[in-house]
C-alpha atoms as a PDB file:
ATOM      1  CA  UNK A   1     -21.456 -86.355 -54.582  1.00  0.00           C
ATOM      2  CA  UNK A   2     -18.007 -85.988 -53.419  1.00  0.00           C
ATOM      3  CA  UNK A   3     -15.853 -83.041 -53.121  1.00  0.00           C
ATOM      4  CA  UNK A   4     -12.791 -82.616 -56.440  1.00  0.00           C
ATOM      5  CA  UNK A   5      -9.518 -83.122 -54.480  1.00  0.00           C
ATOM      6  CA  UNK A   6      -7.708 -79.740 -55.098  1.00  0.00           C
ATOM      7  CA  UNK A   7     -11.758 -78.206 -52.823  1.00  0.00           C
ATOM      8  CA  UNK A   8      -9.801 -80.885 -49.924  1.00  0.00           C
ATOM      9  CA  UNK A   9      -6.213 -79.778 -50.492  1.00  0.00           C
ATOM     10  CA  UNK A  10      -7.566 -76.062 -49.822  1.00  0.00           C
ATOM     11  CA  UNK A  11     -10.092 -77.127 -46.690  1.00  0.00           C
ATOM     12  CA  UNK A  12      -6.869 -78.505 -45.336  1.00  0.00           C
ATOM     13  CA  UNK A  13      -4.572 -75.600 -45.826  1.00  0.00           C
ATOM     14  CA  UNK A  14      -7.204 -73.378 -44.423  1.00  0.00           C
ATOM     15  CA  UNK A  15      -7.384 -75.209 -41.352  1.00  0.00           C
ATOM     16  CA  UNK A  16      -2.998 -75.485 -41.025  1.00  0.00           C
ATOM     17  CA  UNK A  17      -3.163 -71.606 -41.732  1.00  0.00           C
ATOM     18  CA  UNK A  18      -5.590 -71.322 -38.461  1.00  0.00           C
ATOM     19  CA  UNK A  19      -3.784 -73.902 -36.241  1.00  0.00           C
ATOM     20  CA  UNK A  20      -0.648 -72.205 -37.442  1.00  0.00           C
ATOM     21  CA  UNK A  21      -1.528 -68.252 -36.451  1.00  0.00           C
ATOM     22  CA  UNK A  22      -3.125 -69.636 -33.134  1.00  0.00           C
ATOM     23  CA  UNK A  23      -0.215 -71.514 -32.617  1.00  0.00           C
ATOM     24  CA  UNK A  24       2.073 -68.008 -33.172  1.00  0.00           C
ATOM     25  CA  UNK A  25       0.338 -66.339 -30.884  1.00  0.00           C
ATOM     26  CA  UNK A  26       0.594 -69.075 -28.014  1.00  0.00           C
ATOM     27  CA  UNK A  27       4.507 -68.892 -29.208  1.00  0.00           C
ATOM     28  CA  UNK A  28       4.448 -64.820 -29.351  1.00  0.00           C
ATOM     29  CA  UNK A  29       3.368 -64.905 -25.531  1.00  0.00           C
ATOM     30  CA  UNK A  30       5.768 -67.649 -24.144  1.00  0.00           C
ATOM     31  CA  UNK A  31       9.462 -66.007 -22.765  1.00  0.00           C
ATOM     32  CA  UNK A  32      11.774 -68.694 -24.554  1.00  0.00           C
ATOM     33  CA  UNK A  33      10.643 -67.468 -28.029  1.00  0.00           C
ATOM     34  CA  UNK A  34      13.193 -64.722 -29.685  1.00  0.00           C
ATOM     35  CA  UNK A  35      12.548 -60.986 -29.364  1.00  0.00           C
ATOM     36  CA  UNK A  36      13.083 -61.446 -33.400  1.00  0.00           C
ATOM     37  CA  UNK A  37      10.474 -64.026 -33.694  1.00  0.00           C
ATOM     38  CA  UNK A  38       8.014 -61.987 -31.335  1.00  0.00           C
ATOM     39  CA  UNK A  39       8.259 -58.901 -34.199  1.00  0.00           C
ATOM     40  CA  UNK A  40       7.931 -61.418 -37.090  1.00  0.00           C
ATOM     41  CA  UNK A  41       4.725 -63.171 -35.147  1.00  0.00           C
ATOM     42  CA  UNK A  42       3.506 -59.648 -34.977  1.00  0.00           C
ATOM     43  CA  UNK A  43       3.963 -58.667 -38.070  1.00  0.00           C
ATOM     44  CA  UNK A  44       2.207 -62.150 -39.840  1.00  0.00           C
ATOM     45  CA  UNK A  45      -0.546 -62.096 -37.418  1.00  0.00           C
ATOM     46  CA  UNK A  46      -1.446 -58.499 -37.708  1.00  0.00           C
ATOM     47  CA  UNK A  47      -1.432 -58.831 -41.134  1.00  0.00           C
ATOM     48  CA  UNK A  48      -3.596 -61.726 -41.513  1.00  0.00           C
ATOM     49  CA  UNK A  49      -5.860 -60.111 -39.356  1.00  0.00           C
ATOM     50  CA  UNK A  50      -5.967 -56.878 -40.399  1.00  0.00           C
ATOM     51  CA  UNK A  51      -8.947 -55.457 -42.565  1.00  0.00           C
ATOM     52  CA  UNK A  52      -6.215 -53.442 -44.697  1.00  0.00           C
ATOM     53  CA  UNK A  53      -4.201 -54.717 -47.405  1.00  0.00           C
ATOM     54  CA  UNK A  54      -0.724 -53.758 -49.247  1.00  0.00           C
ATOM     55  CA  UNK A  55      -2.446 -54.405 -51.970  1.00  0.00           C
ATOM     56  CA  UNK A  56      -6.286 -53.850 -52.624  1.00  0.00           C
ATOM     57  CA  UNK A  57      -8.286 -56.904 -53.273  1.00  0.00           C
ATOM     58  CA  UNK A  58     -10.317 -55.018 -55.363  1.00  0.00           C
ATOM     59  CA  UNK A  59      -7.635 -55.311 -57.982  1.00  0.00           C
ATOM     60  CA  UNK A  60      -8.350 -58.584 -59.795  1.00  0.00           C
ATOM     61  CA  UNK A  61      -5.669 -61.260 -59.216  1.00  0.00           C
ATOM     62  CA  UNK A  62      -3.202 -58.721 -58.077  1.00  0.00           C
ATOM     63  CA  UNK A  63      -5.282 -57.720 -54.951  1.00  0.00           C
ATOM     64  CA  UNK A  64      -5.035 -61.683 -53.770  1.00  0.00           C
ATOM     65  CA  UNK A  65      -1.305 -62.275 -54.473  1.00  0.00           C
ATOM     66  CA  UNK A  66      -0.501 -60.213 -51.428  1.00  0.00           C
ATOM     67  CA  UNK A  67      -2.736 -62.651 -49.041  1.00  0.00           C
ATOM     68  CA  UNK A  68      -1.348 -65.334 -51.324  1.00  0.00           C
ATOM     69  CA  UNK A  69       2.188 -64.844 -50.597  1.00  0.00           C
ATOM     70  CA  UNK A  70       2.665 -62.163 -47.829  1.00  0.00           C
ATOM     71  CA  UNK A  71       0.986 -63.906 -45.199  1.00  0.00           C
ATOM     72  CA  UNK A  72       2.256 -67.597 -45.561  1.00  0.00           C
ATOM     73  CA  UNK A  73       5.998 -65.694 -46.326  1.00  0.00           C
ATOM     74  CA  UNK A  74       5.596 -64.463 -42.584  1.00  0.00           C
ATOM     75  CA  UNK A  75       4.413 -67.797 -41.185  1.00  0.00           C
ATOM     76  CA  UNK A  76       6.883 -69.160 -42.977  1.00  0.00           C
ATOM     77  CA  UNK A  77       9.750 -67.053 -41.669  1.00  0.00           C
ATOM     78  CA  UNK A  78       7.948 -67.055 -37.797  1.00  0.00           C
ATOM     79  CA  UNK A  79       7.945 -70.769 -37.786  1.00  0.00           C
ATOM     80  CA  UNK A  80      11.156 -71.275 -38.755  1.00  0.00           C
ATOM     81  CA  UNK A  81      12.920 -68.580 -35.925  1.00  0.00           C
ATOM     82  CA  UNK A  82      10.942 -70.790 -33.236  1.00  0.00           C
ATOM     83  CA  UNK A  83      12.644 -73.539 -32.183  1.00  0.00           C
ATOM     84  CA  UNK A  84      10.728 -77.067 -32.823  1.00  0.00           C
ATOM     85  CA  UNK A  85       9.832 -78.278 -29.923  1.00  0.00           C
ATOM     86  CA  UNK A  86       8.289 -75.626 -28.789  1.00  0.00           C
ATOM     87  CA  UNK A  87       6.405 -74.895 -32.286  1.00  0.00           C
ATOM     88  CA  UNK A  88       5.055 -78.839 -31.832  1.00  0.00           C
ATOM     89  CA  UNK A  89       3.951 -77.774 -28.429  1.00  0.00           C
ATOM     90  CA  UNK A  90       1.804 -74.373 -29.727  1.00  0.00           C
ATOM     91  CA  UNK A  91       0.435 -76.386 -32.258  1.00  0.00           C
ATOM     92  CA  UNK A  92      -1.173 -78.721 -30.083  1.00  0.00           C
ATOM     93  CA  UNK A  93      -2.579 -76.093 -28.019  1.00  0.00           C
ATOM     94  CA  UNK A  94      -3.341 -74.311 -30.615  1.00  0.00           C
ATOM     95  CA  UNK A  95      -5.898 -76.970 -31.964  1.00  0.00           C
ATOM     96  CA  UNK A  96      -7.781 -76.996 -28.626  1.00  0.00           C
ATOM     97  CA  UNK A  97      -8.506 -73.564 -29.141  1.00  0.00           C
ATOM     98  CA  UNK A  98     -10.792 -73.821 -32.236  1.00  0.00           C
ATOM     99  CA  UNK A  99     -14.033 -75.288 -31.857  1.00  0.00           C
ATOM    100  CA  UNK A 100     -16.367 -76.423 -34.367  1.00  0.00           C
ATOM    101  CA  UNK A 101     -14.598 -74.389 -36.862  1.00  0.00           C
ATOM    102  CA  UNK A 102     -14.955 -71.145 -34.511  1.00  0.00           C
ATOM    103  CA  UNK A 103     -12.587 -69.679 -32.255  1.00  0.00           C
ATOM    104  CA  UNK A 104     -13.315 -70.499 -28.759  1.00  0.00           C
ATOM    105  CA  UNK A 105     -11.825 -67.403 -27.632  1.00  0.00           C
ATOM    106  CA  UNK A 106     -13.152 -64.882 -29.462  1.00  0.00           C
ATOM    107  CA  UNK A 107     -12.161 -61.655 -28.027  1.00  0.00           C
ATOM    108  CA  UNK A 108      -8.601 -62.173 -28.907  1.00  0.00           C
ATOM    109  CA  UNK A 109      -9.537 -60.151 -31.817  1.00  0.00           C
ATOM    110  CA  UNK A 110     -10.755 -57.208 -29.395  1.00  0.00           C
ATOM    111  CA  UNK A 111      -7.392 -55.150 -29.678  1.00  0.00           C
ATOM    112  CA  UNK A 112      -7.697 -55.286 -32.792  1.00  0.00           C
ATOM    113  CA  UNK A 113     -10.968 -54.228 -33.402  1.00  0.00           C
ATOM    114  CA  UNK A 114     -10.143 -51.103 -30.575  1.00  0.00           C
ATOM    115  CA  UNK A 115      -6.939 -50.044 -32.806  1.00  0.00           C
ATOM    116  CA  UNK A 116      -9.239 -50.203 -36.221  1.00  0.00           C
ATOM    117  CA  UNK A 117     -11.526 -48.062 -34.709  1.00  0.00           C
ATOM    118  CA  UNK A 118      -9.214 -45.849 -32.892  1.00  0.00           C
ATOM    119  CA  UNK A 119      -8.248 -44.810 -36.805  1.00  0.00           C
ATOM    120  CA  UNK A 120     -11.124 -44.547 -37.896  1.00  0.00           C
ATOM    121  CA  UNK A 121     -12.329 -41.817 -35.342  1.00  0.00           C
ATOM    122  CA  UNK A 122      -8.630 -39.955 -35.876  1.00  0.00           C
ATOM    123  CA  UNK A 123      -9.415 -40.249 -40.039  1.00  0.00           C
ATOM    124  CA  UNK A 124     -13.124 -38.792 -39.273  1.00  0.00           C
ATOM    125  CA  UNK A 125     -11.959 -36.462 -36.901  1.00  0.00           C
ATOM    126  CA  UNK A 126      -8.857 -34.970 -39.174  1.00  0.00           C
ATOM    127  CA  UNK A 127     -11.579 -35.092 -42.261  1.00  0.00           C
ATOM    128  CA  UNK A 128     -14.684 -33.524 -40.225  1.00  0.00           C
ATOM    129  CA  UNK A 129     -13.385 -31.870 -37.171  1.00  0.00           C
ATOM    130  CA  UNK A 130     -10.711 -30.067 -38.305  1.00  0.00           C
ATOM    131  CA  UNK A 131     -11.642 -28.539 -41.488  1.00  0.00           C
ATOM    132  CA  UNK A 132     -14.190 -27.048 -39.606  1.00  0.00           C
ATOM    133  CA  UNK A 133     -12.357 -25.164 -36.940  1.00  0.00           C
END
């Protein structure tokens, strides 16, 4: 049985939305890319990565359009402060990195893992700690 067409149009975008935030952060560490295009990598990466929404995804329909169109808005707007060539050249680095489907280097996400925890031991401590003393 073969996959419906619109299941392959969405496998592909997927996989463009991965090449395309590895391929941002190759761009956010290189020196030729804008100080403007840095903050806007930043901000579309941290987003995409981050565990905390705008807009709850518990909300049905609502909750999504922020993933929907926030995060592709930012790629969008990263993409086009990088110049080309060296876009094309982050791209193709970018598609050595993933493996299999899997990230080869994993612990990229380790800052942000530390940062998400580092709030959640300031939220428990204000909550717990505090009201005690």
């Amino acid at each position: 049985m073969t996959e419906p067409v619109f299941i392959k149009k969405i496998k592909e975008k997927v996989n463009e939305l991965k090449i395309n935030l590895s391929a941002l952060y190759l761009a956010y560490k290189r020196k030729d890319v804008s100080i403007l295009a840095k903050i806007i990598i930043i901000m579309a990466v941290g987003y995409a990565l981050s565990p905390i929404d705008l807009i709850s995804d518990f909300i049905p329909i609502i909750g999504y359009l922020d993933d929907l169109l926030i995060v592709p808005l930012l790629i969008t707007i990263s993409i086009k402060l990088i110049p080309k060539n060296i876009m094309d050249e982050c791209r193709e680095q970018a598609k050595d990195l993933w493996k299999d489907g899997k990230p080869k280097k994993w612990y990229y996400a380790v800052p942000i893992i530390v940062i998400w925890l580092l709030i959640i031991f300031l939220v428990i401590y204000m909550i717990f700690i505090k009201q005690s003393a």
